[in-house]
C-alpha atoms as a PDB file:
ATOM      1  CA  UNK A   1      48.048  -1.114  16.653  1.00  0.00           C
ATOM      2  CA  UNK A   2      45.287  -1.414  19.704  1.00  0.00           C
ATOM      3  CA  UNK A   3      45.391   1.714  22.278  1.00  0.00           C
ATOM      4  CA  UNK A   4      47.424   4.372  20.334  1.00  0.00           C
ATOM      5  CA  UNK A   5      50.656   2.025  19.633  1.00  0.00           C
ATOM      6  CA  UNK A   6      50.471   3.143  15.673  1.00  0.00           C
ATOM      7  CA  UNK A   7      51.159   6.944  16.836  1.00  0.00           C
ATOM      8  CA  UNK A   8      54.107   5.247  19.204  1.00  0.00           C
ATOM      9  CA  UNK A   9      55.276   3.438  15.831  1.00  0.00           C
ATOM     10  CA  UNK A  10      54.893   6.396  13.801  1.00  0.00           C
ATOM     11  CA  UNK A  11      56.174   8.616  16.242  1.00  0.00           C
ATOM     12  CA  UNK A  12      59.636   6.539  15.759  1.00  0.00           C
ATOM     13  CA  UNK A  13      59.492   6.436  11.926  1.00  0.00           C
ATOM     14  CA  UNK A  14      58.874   9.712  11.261  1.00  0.00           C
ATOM     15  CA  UNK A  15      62.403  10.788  11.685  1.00  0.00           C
ATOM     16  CA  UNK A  16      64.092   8.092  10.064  1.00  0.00           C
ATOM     17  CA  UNK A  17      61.557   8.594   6.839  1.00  0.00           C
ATOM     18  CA  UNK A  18      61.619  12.515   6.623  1.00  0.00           C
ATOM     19  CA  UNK A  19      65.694  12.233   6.912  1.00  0.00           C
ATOM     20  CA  UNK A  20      65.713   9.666   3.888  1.00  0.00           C
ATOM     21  CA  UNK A  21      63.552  11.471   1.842  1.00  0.00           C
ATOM     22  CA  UNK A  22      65.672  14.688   2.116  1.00  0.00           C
ATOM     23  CA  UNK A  23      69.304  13.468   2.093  1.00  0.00           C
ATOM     24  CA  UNK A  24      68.410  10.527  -0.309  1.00  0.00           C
ATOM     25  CA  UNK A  25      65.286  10.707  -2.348  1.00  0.00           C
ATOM     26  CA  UNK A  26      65.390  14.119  -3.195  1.00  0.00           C
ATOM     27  CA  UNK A  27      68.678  14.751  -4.490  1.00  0.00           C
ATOM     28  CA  UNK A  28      67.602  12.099  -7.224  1.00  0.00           C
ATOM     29  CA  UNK A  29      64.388  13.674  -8.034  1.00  0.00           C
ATOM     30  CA  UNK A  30      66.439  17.224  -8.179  1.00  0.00           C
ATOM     31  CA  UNK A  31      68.972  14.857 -10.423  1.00  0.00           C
ATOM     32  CA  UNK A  32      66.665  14.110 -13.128  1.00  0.00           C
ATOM     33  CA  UNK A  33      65.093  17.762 -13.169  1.00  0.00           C
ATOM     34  CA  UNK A  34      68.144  19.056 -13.949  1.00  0.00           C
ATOM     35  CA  UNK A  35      68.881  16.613 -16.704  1.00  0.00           C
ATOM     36  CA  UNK A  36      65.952  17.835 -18.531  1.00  0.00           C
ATOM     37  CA  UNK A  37      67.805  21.277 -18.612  1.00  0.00           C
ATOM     38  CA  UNK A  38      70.592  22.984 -20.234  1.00  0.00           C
ATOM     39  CA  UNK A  39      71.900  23.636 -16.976  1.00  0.00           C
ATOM     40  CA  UNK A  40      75.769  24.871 -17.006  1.00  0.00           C
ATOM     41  CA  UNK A  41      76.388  24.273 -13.278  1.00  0.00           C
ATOM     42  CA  UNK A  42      77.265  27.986 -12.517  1.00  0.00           C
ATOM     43  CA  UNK A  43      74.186  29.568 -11.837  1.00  0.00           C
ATOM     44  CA  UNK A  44      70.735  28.821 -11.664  1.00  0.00           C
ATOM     45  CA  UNK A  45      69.920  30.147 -15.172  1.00  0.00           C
ATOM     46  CA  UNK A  46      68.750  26.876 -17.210  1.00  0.00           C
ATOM     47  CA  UNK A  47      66.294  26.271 -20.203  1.00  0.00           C
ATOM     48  CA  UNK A  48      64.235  23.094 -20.347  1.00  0.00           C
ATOM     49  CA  UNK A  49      65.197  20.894 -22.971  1.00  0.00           C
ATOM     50  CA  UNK A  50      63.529  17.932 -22.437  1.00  0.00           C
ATOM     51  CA  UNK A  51      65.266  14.592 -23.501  1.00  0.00           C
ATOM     52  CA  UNK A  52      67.626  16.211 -25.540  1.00  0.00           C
ATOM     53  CA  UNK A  53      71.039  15.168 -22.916  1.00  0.00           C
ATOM     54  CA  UNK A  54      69.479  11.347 -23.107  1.00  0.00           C
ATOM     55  CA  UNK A  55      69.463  11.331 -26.608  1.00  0.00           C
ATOM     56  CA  UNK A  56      72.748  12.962 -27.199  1.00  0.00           C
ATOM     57  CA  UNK A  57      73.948  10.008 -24.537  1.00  0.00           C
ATOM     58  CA  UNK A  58      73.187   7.367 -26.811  1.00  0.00           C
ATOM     59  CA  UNK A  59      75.181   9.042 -29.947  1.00  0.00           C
ATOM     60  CA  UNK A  60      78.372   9.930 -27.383  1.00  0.00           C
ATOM     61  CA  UNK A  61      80.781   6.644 -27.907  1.00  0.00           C
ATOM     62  CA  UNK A  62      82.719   7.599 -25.398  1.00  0.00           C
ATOM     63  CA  UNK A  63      79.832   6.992 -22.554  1.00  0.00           C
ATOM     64  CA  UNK A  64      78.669   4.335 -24.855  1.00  0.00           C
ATOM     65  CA  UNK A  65      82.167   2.707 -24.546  1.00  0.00           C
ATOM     66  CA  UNK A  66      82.355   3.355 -21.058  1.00  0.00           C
ATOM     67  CA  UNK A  67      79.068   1.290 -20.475  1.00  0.00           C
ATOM     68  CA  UNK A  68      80.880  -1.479 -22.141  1.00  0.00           C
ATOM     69  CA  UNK A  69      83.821  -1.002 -19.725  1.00  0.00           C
ATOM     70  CA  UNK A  70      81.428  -1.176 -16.633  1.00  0.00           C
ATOM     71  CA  UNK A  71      80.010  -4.385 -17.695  1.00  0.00           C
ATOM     72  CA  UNK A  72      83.115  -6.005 -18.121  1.00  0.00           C
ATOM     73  CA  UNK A  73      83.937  -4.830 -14.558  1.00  0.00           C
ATOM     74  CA  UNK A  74      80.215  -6.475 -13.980  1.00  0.00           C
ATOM     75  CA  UNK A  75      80.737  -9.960 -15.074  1.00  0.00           C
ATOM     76  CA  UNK A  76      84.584 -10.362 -14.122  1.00  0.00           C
ATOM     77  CA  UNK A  77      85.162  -8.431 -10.707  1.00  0.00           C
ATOM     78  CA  UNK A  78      82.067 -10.346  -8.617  1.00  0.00           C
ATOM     79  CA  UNK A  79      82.753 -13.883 -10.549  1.00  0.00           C
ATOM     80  CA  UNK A  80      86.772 -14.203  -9.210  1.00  0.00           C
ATOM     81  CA  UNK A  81      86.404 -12.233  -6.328  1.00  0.00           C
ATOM     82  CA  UNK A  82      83.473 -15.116  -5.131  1.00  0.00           C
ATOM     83  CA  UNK A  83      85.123 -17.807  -6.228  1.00  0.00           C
ATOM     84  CA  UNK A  84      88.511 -16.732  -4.631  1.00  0.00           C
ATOM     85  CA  UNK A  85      86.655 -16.157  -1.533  1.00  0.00           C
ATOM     86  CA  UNK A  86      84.789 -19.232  -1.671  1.00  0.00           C
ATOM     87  CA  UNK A  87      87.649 -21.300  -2.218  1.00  0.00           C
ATOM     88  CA  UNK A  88      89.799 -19.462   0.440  1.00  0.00           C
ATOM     89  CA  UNK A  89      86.606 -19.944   2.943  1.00  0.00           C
ATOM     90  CA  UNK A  90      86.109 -23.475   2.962  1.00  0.00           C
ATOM     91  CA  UNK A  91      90.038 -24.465   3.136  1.00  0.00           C
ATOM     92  CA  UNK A  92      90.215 -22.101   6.268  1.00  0.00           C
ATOM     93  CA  UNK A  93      87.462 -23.836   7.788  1.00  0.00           C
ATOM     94  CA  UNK A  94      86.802 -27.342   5.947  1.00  0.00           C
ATOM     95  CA  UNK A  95      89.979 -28.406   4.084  1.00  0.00           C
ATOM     96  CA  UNK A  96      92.083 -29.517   6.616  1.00  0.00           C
ATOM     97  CA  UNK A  97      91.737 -32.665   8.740  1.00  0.00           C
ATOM     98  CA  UNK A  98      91.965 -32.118  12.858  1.00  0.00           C
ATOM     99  CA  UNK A  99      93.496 -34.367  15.297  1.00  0.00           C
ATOM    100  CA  UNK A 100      90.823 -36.571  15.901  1.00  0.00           C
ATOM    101  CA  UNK A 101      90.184 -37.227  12.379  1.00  0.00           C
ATOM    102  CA  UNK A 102      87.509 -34.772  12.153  1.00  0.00           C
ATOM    103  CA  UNK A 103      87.063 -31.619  10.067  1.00  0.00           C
ATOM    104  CA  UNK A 104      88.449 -28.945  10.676  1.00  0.00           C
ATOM    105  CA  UNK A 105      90.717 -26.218   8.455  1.00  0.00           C
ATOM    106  CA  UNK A 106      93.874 -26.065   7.208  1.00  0.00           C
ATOM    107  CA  UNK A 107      97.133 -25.607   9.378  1.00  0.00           C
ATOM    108  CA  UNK A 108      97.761 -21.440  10.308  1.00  0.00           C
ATOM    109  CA  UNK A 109      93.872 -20.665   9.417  1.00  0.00           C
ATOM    110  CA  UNK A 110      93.816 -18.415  12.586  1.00  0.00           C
ATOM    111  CA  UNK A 111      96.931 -16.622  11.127  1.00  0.00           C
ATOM    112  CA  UNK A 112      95.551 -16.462   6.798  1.00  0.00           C
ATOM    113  CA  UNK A 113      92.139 -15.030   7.913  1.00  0.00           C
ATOM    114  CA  UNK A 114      94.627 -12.057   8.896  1.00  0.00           C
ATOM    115  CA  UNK A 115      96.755 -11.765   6.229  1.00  0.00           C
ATOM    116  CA  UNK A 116      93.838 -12.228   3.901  1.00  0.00           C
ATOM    117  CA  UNK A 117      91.521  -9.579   5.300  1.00  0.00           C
ATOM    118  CA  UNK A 118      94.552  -6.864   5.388  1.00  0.00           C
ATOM    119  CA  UNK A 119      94.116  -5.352   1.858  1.00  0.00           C
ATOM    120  CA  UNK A 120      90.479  -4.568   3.144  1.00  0.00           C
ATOM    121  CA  UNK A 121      91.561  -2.258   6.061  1.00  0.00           C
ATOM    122  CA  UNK A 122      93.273   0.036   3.679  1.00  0.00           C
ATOM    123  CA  UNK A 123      91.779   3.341   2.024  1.00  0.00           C
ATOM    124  CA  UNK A 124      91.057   3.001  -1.820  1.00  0.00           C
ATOM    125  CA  UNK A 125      93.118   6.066  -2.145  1.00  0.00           C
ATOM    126  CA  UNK A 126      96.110   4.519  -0.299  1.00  0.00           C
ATOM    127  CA  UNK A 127      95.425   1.099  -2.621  1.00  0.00           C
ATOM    128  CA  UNK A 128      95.407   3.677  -5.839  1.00  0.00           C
ATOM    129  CA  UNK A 129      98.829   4.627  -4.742  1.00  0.00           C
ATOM    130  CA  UNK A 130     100.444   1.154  -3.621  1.00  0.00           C
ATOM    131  CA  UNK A 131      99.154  -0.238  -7.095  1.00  0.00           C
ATOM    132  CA  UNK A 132     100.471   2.678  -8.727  1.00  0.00           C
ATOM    133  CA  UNK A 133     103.711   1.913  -7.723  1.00  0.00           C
ATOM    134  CA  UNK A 134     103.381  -1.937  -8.472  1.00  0.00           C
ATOM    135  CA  UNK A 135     102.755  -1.311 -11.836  1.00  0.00           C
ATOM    136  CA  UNK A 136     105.069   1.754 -12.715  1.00  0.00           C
ATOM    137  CA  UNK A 137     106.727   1.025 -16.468  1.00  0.00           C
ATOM    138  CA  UNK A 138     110.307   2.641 -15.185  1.00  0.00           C
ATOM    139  CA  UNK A 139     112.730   0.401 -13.851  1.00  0.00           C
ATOM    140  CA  UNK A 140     110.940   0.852  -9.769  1.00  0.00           C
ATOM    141  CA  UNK A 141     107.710  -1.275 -10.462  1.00  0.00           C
ATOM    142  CA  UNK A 142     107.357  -3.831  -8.742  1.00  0.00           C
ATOM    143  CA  UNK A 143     105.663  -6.106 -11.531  1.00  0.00           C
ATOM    144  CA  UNK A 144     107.808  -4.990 -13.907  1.00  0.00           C
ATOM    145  CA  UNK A 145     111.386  -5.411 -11.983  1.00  0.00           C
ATOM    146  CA  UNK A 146     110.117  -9.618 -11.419  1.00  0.00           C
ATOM    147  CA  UNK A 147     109.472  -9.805 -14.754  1.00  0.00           C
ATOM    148  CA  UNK A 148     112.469  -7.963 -15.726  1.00  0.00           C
ATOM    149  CA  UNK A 149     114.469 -10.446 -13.312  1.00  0.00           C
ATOM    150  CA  UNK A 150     112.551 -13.717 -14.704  1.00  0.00           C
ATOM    151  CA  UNK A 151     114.424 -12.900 -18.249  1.00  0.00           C
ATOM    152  CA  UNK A 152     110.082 -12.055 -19.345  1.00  0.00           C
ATOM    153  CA  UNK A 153     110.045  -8.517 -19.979  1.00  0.00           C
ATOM    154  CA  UNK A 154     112.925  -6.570 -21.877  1.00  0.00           C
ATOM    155  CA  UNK A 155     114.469  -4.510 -19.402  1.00  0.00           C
ATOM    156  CA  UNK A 156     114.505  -1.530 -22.042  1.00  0.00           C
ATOM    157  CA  UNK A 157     110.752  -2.132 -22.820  1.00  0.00           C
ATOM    158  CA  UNK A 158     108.948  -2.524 -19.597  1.00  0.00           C
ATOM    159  CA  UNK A 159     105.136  -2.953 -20.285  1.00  0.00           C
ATOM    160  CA  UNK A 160     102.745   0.296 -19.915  1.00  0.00           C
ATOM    161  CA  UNK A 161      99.971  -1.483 -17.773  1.00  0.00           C
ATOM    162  CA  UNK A 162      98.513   1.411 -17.199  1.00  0.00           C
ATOM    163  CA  UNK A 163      98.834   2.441 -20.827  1.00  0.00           C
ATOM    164  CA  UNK A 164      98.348  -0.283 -22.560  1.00  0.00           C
ATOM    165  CA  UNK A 165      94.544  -0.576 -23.896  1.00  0.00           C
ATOM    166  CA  UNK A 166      94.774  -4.365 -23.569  1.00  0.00           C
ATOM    167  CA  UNK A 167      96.350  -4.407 -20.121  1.00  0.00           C
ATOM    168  CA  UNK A 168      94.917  -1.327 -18.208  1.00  0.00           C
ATOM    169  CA  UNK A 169      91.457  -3.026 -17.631  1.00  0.00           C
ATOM    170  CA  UNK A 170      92.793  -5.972 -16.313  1.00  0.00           C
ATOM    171  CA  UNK A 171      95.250  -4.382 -14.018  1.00  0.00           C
ATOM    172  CA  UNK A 172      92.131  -2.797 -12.754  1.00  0.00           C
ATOM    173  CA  UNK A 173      90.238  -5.670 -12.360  1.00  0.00           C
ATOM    174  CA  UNK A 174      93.243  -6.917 -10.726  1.00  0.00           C
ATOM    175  CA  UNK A 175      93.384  -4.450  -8.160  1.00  0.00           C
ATOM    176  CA  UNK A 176      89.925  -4.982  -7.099  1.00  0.00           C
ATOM    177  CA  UNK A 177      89.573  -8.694  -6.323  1.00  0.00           C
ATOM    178  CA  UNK A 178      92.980  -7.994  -3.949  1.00  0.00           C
ATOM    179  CA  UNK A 179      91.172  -5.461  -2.309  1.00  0.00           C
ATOM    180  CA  UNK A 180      87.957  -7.557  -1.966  1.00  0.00           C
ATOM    181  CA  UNK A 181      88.453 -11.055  -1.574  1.00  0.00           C
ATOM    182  CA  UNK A 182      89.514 -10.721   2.370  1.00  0.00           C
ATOM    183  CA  UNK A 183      86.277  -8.876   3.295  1.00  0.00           C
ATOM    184  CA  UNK A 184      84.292 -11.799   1.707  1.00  0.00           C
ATOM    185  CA  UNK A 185      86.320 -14.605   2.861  1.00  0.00           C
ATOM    186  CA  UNK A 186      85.506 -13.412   6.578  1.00  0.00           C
ATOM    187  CA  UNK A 187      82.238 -12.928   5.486  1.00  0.00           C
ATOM    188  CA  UNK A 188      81.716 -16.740   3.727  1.00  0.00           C
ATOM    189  CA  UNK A 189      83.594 -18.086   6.757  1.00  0.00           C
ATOM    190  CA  UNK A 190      81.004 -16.882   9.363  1.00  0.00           C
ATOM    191  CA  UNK A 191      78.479 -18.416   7.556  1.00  0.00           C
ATOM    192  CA  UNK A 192      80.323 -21.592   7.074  1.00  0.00           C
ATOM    193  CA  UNK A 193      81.089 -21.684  10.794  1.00  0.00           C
ATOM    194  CA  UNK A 194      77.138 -22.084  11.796  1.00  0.00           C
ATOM    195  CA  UNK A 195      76.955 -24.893   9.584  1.00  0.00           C
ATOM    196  CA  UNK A 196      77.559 -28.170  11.877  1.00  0.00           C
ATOM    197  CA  UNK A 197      80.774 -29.589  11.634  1.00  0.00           C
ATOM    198  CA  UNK A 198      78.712 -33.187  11.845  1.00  0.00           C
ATOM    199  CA  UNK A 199      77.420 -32.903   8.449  1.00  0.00           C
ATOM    200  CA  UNK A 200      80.867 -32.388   6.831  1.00  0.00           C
ATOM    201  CA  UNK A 201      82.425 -35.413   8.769  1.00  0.00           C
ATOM    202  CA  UNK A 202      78.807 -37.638   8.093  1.00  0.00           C
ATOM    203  CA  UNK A 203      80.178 -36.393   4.381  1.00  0.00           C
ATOM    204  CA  UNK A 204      83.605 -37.656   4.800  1.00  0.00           C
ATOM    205  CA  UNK A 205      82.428 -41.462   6.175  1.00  0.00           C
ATOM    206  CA  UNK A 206      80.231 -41.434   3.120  1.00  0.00           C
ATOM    207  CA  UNK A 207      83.344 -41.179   0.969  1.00  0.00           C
ATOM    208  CA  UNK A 208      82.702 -37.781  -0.441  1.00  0.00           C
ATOM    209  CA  UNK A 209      85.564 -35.640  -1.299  1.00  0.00           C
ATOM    210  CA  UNK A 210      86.987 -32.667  -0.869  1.00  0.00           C
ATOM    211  CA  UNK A 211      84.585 -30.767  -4.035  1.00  0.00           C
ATOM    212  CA  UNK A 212      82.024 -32.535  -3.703  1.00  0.00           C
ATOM    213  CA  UNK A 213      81.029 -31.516   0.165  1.00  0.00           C
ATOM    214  CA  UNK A 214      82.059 -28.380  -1.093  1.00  0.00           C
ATOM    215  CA  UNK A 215      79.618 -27.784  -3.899  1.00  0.00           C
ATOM    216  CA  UNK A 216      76.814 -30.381  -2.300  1.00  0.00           C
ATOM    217  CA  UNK A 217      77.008 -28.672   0.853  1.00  0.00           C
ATOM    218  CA  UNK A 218      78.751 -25.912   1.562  1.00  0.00           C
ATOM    219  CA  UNK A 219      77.637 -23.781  -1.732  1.00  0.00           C
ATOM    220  CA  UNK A 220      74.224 -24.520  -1.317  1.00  0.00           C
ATOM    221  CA  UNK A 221      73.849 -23.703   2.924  1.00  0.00           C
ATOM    222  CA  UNK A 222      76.272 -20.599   1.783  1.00  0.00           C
ATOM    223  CA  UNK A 223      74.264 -19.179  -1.209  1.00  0.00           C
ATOM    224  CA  UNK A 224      72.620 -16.368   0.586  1.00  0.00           C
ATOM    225  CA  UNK A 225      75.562 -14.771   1.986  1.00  0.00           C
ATOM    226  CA  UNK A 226      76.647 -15.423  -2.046  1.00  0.00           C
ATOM    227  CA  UNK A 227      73.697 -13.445  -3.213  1.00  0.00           C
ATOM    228  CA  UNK A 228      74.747 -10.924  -0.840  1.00  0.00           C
ATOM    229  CA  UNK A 229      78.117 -10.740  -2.001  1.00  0.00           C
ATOM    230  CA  UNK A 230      76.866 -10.938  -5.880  1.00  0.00           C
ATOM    231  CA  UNK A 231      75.062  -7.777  -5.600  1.00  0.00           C
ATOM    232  CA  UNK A 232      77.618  -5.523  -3.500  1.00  0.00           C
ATOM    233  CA  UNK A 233      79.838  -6.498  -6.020  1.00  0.00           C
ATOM    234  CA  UNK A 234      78.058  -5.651  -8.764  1.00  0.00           C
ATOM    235  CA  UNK A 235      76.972  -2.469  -7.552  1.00  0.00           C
ATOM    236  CA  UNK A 236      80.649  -1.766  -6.921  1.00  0.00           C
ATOM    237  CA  UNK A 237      81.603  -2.563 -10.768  1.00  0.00           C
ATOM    238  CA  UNK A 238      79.203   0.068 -11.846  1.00  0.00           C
ATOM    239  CA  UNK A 239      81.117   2.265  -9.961  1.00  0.00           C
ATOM    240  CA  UNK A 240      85.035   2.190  -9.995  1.00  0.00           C
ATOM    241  CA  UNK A 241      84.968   6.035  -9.888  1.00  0.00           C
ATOM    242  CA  UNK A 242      87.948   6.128  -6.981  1.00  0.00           C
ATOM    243  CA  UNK A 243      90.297   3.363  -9.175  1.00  0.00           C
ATOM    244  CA  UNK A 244      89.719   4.463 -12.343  1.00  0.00           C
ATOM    245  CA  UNK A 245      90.505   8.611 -11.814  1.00  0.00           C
ATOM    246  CA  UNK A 246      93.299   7.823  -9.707  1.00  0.00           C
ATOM    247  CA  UNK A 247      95.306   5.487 -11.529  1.00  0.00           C
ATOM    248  CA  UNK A 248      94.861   6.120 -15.186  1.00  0.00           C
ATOM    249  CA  UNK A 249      95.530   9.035 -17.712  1.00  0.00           C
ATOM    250  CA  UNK A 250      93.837  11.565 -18.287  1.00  0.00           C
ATOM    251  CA  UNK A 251      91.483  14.350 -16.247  1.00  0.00           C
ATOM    252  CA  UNK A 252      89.643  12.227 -13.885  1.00  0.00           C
ATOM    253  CA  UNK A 253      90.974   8.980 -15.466  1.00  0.00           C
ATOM    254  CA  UNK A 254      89.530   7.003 -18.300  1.00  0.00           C
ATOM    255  CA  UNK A 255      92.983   7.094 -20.327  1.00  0.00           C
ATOM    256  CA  UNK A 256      94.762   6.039 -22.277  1.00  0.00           C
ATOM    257  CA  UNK A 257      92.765   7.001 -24.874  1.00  0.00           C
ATOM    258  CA  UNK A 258      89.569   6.455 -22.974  1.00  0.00           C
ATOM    259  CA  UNK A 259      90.100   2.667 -22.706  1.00  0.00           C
ATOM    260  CA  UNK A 260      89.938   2.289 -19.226  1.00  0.00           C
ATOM    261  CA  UNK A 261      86.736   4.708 -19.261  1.00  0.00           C
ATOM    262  CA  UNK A 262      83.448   4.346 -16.455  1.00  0.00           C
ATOM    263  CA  UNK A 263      80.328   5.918 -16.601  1.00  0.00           C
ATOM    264  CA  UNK A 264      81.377   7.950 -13.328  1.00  0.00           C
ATOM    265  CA  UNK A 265      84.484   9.240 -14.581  1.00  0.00           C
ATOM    266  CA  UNK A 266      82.422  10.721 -17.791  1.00  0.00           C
ATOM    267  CA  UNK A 267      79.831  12.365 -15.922  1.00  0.00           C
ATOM    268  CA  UNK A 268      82.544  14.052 -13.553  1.00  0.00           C
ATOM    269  CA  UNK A 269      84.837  15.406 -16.112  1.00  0.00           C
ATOM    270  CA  UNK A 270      81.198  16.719 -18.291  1.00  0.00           C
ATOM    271  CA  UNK A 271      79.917  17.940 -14.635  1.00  0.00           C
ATOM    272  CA  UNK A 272      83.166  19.721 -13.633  1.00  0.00           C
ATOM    273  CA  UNK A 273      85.110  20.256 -16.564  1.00  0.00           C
ATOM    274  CA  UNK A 274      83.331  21.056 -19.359  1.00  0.00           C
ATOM    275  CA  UNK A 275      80.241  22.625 -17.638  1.00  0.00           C
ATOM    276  CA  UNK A 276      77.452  20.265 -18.926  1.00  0.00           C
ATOM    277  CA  UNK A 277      75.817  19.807 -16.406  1.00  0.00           C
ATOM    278  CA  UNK A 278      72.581  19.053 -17.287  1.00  0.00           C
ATOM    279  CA  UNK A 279      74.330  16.533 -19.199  1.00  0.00           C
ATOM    280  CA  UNK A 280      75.884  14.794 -16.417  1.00  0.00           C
ATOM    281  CA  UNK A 281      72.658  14.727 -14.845  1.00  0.00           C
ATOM    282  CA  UNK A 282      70.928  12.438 -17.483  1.00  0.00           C
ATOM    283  CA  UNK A 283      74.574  10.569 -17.136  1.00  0.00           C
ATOM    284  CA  UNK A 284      73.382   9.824 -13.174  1.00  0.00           C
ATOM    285  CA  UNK A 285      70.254   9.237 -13.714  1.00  0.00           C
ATOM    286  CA  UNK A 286      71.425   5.870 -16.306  1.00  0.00           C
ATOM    287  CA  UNK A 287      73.935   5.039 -13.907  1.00  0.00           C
ATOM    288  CA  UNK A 288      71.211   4.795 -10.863  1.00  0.00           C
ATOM    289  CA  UNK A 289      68.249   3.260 -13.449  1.00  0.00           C
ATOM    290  CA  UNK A 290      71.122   0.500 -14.942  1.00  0.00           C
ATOM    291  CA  UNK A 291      72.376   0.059 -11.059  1.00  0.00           C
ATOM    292  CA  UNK A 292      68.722  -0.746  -9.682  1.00  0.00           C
ATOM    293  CA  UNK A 293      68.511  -3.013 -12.898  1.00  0.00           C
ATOM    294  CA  UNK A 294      71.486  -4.878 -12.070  1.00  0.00           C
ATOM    295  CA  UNK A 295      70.867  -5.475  -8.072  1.00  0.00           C
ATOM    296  CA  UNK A 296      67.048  -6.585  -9.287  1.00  0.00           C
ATOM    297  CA  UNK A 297      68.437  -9.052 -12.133  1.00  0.00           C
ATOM    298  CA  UNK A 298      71.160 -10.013  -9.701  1.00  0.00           C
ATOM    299  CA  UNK A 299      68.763 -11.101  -6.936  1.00  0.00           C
ATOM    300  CA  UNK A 300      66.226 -12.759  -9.433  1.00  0.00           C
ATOM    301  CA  UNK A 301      69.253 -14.748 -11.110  1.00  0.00           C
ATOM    302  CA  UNK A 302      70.437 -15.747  -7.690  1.00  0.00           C
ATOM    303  CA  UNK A 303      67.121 -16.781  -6.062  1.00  0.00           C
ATOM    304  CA  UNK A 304      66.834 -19.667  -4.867  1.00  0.00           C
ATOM    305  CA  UNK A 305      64.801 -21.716  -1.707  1.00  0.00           C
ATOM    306  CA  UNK A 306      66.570 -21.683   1.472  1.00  0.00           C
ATOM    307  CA  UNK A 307      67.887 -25.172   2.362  1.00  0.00           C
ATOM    308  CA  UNK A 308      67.812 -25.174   6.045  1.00  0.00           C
ATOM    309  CA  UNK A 309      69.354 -27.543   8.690  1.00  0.00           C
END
């Protein structure tokens, strides 16, 4: 910072900083000054009520309920979409055997890293609408016609997984791990492909199999681009906004019977339907405060020293 650099420094930062703190850090503050009002939306008439919306949230089961629903999405979505990845990873790139006898992945690799990343280059909207036509309860889903062929599923009583409280957040959940297991296979496999190809085969001469190099080496070189995934994911569970309105009953999703209901999709329909505004301010602000929560827990949980080689 010798001869004026700090004013070059600063000089570049200054943008970046003043840009963030208007398109980013003060929506939020404007967020949680209008969810201390009684603001309707419509105008800029509003009373100050103080936490009055945050204590009506906690007597509202429907957001209540929601909450639940996110947290399911929290502990299922990032668990099988890792592990799928994980697995998927390491046989494109360690489960095979090469010529030589070395390691190397399975037969085709080239050709699944493809096929597995294509459900990531489409839209969430056009994914809302493919699924939606999977899992249509009339005799054109696709889901329901295999069953319906297996001799599984009456052919007169086709199963409502989209209206069906036990099935619809499954079907969900479903939905989501297809969507994001490619991105995070390609990610897990460029990490696996800096990691020398010597210490898998020194593995194999050893006598180890197959799992073990996987969780004795693999897992633990790979575990930051896990963490990385963990908390994406997460932050993506506590979400679901696009999914959820899309594909299930109801204004702006949440049916049937708000059983497939997410914090977002309660806050838009109290923001835009009902004209609560204020209310679906104090809404945002729990989502973002529970959010930061999670990513924090998430990388605490996940810490761990960096193994290096």
């Amino acid at each position: 910072m010798r001869k004026g650099q700090h004013r070059f420094v600063a000089g570049f930062l200054f943008f970046p900083v003043a840009l963030y703190l208007i398109f980013v850090i003060w929506p939020y503050v404007q967020t949680f000054g209008y969810s201390l009002t009684d603001w309707k939306g419509q105008s800029q008439t509003f009373e100050f009520v103080g936490l009055d919306n945050y204590t009506a949230l906690f007597e509202d089961d429907i957001f209540m309920g929601a909450i639940w629903h996110n947290i399911l999405f929290l502990v299922f979505i990032p668990v099988i979409t890792i592990l799928l990845a994980l697995f998927f990873a390491f046989m494109l790139n360690a489960g095979g055997r090469g010529r030589s006898g070395g390691v190397s992945g399975v037969a085709g690799s080239k050709y699944y890293r493809v096929v597995y990343f294509f459900p990531q280059v489409l839209s969430l909207a056009i994914l809302a609408v493919l699924f939606g036509a999977v899992y249509r309860s009339d005799g054109g889903g696709m889901l329901n016609g295999v069953l319906i062929e297996t001799g599984l599923v009456d052919e007169n009583n086709p199963v409502e997984w989209l209206n069906e409280p036990d099935f619809v957040l499954w079907a969900l959940i479903a939905v989501v791990v297809w969507h994001g297991v490619g991105f995070y296979l390609v990610l897990f496999s460029a990490a696996m492909q800096s990691i020398p190809r010597d210490i898998y085969e020194a593995a194999l001469i050893d006598g180890a199999s197959r799992a073990q190099s996987f969780f004795r080496i693999t897992l633990p070189l790979l575990w930051d681009s896990v963490q990385t995934a963990w908390v994406y994911l997460g932050i993506a569970a506590m979400d679901m906004f696009i999914l959820v309105s899309t594909m299930t009953a109801g204004d702006y999703g949440g049916g049937p019977d708000h059983h497939s209901e997410v914090m977002s999709t309660v806050m838009m329909r109290n923001f835009l339907l009902y004209g609560r505004s204020g209310y679906a301010c104090a809404m945002g602000v729990v989502m973002l405060l529970l959010t930061l929560i999670v990513s924090v827990v998430m990388l605490r949980a996940t810490r761990r020293e960096r193994i290096e080689f």
